[in-house]
Protein backbone atom coordinates (compact mmCIF):
# COMPACT_ATOMS: atom_id res chain seq x y z
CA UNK A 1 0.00 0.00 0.00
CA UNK A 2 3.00 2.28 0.55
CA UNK A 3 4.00 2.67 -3.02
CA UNK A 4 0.31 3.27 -3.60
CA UNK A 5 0.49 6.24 -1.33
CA UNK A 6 3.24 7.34 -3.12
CA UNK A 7 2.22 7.69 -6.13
CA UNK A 8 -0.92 9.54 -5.49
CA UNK A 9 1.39 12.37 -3.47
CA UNK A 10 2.14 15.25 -4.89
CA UNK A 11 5.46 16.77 -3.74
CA UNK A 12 7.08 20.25 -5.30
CA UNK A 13 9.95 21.95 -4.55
CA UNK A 14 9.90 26.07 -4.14
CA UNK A 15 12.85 28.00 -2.94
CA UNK A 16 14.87 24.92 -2.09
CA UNK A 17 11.77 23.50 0.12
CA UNK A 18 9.60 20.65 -0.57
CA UNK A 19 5.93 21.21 -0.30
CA UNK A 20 3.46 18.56 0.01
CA UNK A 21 -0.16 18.70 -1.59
CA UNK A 22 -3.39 18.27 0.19
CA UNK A 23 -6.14 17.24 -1.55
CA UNK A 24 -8.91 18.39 0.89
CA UNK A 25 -7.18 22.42 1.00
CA UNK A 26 -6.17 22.08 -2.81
CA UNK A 27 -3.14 23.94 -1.61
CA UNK A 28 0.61 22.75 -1.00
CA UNK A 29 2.35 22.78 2.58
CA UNK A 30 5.36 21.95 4.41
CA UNK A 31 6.99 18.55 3.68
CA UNK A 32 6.67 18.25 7.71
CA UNK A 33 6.33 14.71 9.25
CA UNK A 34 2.84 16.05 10.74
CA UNK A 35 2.07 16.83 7.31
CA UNK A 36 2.76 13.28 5.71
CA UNK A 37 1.33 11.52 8.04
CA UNK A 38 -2.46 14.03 7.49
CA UNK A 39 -1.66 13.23 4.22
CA UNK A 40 -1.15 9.14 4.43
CA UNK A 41 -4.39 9.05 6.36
CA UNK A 42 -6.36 11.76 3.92
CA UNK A 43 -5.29 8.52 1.21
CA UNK A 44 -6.48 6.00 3.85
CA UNK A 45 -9.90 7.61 4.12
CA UNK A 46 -10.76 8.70 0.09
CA UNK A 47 -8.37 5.65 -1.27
CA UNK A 48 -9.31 2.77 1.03
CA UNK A 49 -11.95 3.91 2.73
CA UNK A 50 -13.96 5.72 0.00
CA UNK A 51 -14.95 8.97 2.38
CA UNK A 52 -15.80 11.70 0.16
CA UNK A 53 -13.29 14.88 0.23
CA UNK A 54 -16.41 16.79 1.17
CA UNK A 55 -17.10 15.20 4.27
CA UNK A 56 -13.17 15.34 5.42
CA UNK A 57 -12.49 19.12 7.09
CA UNK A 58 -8.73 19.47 7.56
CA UNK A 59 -7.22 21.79 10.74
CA UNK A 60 -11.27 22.25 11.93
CA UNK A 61 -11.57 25.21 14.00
CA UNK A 62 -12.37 24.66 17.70
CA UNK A 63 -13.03 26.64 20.34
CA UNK A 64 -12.72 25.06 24.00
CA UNK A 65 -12.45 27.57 27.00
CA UNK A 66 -11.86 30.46 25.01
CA UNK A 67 -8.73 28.74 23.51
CA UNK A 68 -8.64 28.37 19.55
CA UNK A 69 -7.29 24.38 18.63
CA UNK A 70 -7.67 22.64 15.82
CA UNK A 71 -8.34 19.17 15.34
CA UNK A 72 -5.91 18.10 12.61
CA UNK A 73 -8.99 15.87 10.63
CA UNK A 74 -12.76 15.74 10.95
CA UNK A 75 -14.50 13.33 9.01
CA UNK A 76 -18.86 14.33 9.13
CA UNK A 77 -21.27 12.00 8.11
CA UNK A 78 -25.15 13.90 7.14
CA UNK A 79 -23.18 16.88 8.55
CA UNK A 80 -22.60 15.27 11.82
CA UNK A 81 -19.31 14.64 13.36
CA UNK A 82 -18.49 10.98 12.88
CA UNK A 83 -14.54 10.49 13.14
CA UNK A 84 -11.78 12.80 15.02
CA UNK A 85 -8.27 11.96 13.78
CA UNK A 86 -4.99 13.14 15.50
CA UNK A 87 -1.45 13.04 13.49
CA UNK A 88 1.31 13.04 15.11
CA UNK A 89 5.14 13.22 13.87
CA UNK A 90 6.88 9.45 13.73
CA UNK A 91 9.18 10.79 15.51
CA UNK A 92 6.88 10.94 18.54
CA UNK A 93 6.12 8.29 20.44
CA UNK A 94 2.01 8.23 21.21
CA UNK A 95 1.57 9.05 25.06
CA UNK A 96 -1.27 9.75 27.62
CA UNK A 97 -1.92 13.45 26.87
CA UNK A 98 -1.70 12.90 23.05
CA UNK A 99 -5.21 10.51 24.46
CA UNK A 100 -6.52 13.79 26.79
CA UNK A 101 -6.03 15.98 23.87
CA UNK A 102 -8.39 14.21 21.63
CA UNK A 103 -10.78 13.37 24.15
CA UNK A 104 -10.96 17.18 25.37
CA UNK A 105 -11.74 17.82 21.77
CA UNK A 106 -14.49 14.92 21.41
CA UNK A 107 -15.98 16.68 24.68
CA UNK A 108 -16.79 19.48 22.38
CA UNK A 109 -17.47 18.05 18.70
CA UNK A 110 -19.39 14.68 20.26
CA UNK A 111 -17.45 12.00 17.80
CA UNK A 112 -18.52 8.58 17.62
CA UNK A 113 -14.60 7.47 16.59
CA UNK A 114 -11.52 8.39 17.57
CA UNK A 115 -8.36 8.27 15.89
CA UNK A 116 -4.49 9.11 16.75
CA UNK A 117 -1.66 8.16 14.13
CA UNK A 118 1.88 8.75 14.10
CA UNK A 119 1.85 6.21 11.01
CA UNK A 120 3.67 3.68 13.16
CA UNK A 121 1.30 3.58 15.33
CA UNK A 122 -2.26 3.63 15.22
CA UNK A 123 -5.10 4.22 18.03
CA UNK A 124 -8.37 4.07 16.46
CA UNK A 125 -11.50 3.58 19.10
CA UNK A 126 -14.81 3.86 19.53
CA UNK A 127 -16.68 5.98 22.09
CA UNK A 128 -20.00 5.09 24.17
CA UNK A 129 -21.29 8.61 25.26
CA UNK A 130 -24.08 7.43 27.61
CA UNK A 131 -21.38 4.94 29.40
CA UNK A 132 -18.88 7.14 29.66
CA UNK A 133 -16.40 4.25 27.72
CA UNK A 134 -14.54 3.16 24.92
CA UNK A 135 -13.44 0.31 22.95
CA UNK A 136 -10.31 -0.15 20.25
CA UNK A 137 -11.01 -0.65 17.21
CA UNK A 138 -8.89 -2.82 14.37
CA UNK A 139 -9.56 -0.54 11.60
CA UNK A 140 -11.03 2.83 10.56
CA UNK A 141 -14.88 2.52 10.61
């Protein structure tokens, strides 16, 4: 599936930089790690898992406490919130407050999945609202 992935990127170089396409913004960023990893998992959910590009918002405004965040990928079925995905660098390892982060931003948005990806490693769970619980997941719903 790798070489898949890269084929479909999109990579340019201006003023010595590489820049990386997104095909949710239509615009070309930073050749970050953060970036290619939003990137592999943009081609996980059009490529693999056949989301539309209209129902993936990329760096979704969020208010919580007055503070401005942004959750790195939203995916909304019928409008409603449905998956809330958190990329990380591989050069991070996944810990505890990478988990608080998301879940302080599902206390707002109201997600039924939850998602955290450094591309080595990959949390993907579902939440029960009412019972205050989750379960991991295998795969991307």
């Amino acid at each position: 599936m790798y070489s898949l992935f890269k084929k479909n990127l999109c990579l340019i170089k201006r003023s010595n930089k590489i820049q990386i396409f997104c095909a949710i913004r239509k615009k070309f960023y930073s050749f970050t790690q953060e970036e290619i990893i939003r990137q592999y998992v943009i081609f996980l959910l059009k490529k693999i898992k056949n989301y539309k590009e209209k129902n993936i918002l990329v760096e979704f405004p969020l208010k919580i406490n007055k503070l401005k965040k942004r959750i790195d990928i939203l995916v909304q079925i019928n409008s409603n919130p449905y998956i809330i995905i958190e990329c990380k660098s591989p050069k991070k390892s996944i810990q505890q407050k990478v988990f608080d982060q998301i879940s302080l931003y599902n206390s707002v948005i109201k997600a039924p999945y939850l998602m955290i990806s450094n591309g080595i490693e990959n949390f993907i769970f579902q939440v029960d609202e009412q019972k205050k619980t989750f379960s991991f997941l295998k795969k991307i719903p």
